[in-house]
N, C-alpha and C. Protein backbone atom coordinates (compact mmCIF):
# COMPACT_ATOMS: atom_id res chain seq x y z
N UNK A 1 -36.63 39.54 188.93
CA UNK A 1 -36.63 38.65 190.08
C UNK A 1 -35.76 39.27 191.17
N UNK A 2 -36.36 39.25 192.46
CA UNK A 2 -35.38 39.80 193.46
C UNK A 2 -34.43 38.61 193.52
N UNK A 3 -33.09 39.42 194.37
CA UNK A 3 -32.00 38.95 194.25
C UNK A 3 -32.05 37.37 195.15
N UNK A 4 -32.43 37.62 196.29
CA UNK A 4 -32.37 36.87 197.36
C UNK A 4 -33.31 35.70 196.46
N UNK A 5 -34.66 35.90 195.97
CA UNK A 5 -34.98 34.93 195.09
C UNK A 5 -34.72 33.93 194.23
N UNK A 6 -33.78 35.05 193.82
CA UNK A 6 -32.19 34.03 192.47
C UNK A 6 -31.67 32.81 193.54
N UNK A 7 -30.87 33.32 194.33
CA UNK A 7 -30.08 32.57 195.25
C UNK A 7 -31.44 31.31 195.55
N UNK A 8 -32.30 31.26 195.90
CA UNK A 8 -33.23 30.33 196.02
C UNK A 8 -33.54 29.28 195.45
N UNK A 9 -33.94 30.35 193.91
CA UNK A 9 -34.13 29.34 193.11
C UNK A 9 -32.86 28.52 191.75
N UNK A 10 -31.83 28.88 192.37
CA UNK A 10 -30.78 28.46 191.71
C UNK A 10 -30.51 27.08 192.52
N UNK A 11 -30.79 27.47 194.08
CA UNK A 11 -30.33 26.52 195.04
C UNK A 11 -31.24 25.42 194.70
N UNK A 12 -32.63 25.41 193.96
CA UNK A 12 -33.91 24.80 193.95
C UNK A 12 -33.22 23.72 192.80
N UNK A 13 -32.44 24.01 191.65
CA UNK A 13 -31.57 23.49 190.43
C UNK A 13 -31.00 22.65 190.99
N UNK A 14 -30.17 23.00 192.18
CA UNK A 14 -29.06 22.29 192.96
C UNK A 14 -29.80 20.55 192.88
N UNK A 15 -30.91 21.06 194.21
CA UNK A 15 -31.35 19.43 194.53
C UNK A 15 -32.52 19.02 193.71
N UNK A 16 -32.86 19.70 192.25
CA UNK A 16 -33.52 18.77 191.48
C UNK A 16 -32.52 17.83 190.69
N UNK A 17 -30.87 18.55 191.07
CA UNK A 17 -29.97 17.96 190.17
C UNK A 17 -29.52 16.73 191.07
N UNK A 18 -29.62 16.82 192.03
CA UNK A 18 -29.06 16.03 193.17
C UNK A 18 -30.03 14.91 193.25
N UNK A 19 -31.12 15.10 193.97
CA UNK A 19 -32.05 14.10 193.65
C UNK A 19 -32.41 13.36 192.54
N UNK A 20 -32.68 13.64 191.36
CA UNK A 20 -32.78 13.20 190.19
C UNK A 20 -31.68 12.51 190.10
N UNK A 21 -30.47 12.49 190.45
CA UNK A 21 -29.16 12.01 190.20
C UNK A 21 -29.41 10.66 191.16
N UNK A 22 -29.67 11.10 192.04
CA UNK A 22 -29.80 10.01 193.41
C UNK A 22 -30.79 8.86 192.83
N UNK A 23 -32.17 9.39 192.26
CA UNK A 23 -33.12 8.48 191.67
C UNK A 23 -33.08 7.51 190.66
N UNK A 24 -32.37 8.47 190.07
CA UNK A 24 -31.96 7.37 188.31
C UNK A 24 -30.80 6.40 187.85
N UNK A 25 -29.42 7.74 188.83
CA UNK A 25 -28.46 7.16 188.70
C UNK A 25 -27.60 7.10 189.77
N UNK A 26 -27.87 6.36 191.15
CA UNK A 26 -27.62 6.61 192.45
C UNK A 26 -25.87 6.39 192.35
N UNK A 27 -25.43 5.24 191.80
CA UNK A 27 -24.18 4.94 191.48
C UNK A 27 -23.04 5.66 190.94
N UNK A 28 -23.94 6.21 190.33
CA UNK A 28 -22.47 6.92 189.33
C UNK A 28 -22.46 8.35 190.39
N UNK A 29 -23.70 8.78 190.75
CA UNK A 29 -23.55 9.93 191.68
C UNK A 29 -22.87 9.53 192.60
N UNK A 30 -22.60 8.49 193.53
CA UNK A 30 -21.67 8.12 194.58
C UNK A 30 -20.52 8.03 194.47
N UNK A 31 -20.34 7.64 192.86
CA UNK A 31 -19.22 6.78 192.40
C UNK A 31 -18.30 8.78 192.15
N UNK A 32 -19.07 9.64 191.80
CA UNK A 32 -18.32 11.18 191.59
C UNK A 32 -17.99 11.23 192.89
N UNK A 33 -18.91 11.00 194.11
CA UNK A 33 -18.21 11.86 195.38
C UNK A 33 -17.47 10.16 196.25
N UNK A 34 -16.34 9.81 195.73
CA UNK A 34 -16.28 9.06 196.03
C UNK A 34 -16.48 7.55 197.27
N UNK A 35 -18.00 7.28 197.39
CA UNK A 35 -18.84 6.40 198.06
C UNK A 35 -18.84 5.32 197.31
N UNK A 36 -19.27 4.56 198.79
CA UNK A 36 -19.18 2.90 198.14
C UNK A 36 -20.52 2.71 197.34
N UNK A 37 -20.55 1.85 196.26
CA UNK A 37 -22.21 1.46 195.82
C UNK A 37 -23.12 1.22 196.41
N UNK A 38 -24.49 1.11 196.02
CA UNK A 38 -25.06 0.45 196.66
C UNK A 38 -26.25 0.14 195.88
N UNK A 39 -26.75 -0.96 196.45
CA UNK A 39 -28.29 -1.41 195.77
C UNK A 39 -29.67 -1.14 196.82
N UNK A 40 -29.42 -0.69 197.61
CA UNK A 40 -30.49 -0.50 198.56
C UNK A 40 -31.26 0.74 198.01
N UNK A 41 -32.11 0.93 198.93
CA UNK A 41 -33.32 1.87 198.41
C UNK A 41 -32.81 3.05 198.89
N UNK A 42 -32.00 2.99 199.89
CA UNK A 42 -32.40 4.51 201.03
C UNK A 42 -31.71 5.55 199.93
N UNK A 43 -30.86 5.96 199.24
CA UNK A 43 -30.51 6.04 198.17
C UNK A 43 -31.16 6.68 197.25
N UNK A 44 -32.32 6.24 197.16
CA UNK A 44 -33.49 6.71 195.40
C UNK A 44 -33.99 7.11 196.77
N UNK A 45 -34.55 6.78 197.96
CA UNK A 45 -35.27 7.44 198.99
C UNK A 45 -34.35 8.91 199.05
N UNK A 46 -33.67 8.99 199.06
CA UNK A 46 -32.91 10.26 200.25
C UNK A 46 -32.90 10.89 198.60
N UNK A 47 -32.65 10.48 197.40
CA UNK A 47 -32.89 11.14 196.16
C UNK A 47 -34.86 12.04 195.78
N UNK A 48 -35.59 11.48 196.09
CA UNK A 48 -36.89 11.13 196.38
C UNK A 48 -37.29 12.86 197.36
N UNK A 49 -36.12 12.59 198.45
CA UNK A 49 -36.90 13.71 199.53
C UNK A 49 -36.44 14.95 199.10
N UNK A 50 -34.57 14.75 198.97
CA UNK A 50 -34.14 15.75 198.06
C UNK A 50 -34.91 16.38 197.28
N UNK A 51 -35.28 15.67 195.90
CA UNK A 51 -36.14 16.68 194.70
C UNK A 51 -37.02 17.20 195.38
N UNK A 52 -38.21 16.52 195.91
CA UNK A 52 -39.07 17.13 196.96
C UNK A 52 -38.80 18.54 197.62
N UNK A 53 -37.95 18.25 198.26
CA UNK A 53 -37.34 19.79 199.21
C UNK A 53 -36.91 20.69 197.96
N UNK A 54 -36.60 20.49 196.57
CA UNK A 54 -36.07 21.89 195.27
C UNK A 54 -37.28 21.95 194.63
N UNK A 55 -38.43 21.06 195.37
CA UNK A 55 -40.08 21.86 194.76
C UNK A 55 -40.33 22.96 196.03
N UNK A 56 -40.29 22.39 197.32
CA UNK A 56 -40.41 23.68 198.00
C UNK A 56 -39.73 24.66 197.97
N UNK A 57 -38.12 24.69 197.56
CA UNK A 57 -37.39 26.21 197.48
C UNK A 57 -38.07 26.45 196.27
N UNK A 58 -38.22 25.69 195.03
CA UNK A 58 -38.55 26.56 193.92
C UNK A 58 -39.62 27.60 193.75
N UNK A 59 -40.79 26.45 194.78
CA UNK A 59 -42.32 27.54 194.90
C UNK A 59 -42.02 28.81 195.70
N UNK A 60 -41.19 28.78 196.58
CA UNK A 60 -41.00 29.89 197.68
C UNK A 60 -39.77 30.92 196.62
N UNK A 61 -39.42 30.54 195.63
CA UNK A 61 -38.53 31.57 195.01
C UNK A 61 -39.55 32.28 193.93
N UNK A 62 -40.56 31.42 193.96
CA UNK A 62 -41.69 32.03 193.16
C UNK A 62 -42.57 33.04 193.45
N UNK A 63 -42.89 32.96 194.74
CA UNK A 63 -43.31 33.85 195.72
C UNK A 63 -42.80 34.95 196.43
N UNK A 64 -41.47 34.92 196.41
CA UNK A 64 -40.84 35.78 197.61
C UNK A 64 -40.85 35.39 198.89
N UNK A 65 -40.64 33.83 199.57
CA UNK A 65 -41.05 33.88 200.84
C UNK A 65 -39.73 34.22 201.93
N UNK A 66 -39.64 35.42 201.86
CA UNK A 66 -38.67 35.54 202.69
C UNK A 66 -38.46 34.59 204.25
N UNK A 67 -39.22 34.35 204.62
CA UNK A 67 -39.15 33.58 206.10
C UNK A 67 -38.89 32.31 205.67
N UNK A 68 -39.24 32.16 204.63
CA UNK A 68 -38.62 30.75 204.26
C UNK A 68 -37.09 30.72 203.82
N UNK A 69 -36.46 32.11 203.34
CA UNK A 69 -35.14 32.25 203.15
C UNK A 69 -34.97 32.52 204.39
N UNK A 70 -35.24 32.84 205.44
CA UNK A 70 -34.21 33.12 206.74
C UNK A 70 -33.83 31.68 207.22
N UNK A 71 -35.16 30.73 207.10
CA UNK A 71 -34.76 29.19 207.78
C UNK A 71 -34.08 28.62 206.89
N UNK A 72 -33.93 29.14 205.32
CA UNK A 72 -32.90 27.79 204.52
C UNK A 72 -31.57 28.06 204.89
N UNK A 73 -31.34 30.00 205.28
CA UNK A 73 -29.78 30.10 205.99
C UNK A 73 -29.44 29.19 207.18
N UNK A 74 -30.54 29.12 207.88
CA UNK A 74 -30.22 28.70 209.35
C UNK A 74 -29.28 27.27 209.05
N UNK A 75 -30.46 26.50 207.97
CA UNK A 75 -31.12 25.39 207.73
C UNK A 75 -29.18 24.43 206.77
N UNK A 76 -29.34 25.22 205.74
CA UNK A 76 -28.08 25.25 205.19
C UNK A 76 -26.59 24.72 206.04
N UNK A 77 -26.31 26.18 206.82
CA UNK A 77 -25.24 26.14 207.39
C UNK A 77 -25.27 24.83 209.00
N UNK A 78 -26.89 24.45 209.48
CA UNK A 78 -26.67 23.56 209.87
C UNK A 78 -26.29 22.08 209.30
N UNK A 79 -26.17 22.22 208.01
CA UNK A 79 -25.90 20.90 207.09
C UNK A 79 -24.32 20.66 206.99
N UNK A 80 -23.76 21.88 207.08
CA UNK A 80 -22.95 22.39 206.26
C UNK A 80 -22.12 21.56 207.53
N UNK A 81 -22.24 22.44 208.61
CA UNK A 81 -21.44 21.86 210.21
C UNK A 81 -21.34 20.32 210.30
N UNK A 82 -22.89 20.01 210.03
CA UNK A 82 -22.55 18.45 210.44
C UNK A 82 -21.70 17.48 209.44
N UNK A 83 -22.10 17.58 208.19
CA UNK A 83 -21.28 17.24 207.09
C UNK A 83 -19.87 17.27 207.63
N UNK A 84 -18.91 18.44 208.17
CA UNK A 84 -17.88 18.81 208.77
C UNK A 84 -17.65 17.45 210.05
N UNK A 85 -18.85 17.74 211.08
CA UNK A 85 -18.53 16.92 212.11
C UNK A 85 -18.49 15.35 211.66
N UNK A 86 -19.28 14.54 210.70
CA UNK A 86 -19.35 13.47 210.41
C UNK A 86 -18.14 12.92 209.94
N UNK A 87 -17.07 14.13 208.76
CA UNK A 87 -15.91 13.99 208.95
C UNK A 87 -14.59 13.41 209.63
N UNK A 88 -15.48 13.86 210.68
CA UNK A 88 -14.17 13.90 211.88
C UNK A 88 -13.85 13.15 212.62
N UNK A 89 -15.68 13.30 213.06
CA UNK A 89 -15.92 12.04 213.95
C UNK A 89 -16.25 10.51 213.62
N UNK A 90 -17.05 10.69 212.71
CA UNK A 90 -17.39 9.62 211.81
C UNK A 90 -15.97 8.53 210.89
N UNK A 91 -15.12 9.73 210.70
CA UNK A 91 -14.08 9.60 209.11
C UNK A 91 -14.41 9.01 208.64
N UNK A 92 -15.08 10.16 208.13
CA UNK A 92 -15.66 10.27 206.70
C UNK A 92 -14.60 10.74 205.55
N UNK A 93 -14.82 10.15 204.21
CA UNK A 93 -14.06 11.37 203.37
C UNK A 93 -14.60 12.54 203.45
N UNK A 94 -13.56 13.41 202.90
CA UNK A 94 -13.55 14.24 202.80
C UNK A 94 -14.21 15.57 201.71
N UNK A 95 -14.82 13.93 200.89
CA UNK A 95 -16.38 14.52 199.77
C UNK A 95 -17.40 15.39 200.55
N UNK A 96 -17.65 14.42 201.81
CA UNK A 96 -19.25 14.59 202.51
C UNK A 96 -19.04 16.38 203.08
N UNK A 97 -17.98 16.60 203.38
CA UNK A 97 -18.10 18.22 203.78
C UNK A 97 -17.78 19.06 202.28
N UNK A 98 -17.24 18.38 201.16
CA UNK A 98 -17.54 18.91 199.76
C UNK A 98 -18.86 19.52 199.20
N UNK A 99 -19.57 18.42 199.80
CA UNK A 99 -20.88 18.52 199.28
C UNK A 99 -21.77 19.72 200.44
N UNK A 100 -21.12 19.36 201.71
CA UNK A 100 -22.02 21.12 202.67
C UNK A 100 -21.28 21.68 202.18
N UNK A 101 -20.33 21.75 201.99
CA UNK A 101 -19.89 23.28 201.25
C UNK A 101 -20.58 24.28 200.29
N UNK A 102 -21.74 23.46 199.22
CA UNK A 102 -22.44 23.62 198.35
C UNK A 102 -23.35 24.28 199.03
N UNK A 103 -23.98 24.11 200.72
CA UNK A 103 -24.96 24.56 201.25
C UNK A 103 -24.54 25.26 201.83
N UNK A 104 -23.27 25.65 202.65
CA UNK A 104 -22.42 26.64 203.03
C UNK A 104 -22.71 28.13 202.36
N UNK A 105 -22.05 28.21 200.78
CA UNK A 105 -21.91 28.73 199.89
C UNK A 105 -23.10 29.33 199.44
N UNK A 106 -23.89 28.61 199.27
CA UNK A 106 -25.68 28.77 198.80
C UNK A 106 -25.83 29.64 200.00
N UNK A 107 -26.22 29.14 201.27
CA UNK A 107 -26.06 30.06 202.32
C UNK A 107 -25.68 31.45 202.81
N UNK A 108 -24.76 31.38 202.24
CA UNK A 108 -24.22 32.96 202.50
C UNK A 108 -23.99 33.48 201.19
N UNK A 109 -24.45 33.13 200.29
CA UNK A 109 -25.35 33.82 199.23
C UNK A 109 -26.57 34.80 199.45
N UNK A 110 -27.27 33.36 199.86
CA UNK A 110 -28.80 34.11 200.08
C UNK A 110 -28.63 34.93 201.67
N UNK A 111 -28.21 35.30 202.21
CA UNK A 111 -27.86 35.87 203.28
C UNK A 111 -27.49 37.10 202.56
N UNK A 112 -26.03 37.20 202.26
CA UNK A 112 -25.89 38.42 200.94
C UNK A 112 -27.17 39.04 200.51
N UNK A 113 -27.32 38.55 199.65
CA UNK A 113 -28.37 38.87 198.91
C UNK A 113 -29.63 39.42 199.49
N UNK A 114 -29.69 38.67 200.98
CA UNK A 114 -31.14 39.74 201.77
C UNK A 114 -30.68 40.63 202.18
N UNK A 115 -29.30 41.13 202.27
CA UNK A 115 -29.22 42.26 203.25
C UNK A 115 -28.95 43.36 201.98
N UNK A 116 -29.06 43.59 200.56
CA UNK A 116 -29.09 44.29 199.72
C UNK A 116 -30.40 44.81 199.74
């Protein structure tokens, strides 16, 4: 498997783990990054789009789609920022830029990894 691929489809693990978490067990996943509960839907929804989006990195790590790795860098580190700004501006804890960090990181992975 090319390298830049790995980075892909490892990242693809990430949000089947994330979503699936969001779907089944939205609570206890909130309750780790410390968020308030909730019973609403948006929740198993935003869990829902998540998994969704680690079927498209997974197929594209299957393939090689490189153009699809140039937009998950872009794509990533724009997550990564706002997570940061919601922080700040928002005050937010200090989980929510925990969690871009994960896309940060993933990010300049697969970045690494294409320029080998």
């Amino acid at each position: 498997m090319h390298k830049t691929s790995l980075t892909i489809r490892v990242y693809s693990f990430y949000l089947f783990l994330m979503g699936a978490g969001m779907v089944f067990i939205p609570n206890t996943l909130l309750g780790i990054f410390q968020f308030a509960e909730t019973k609403e839907i948006w929740i198993r929804m935003l869990g829902l789009f998540t998994f969704t989006t680690g079927i498209y990195y997974y197929y594209s790590s299957l393939h090689h789609q490189e153009e699809f790795y140039k937009a998950t860098i872009v794509g990533r580190l724009f997550f990564f920022v706002m997570t940061v700004i919601f922080v700040f501006v928002f005050k937010q804890s200090y989980m929510l830029a925990l969690i871009g960090s994960i896309d940060l990181l993933g990010a300049l992975w697969t970045y690494s990894a294409s320029k080998k």
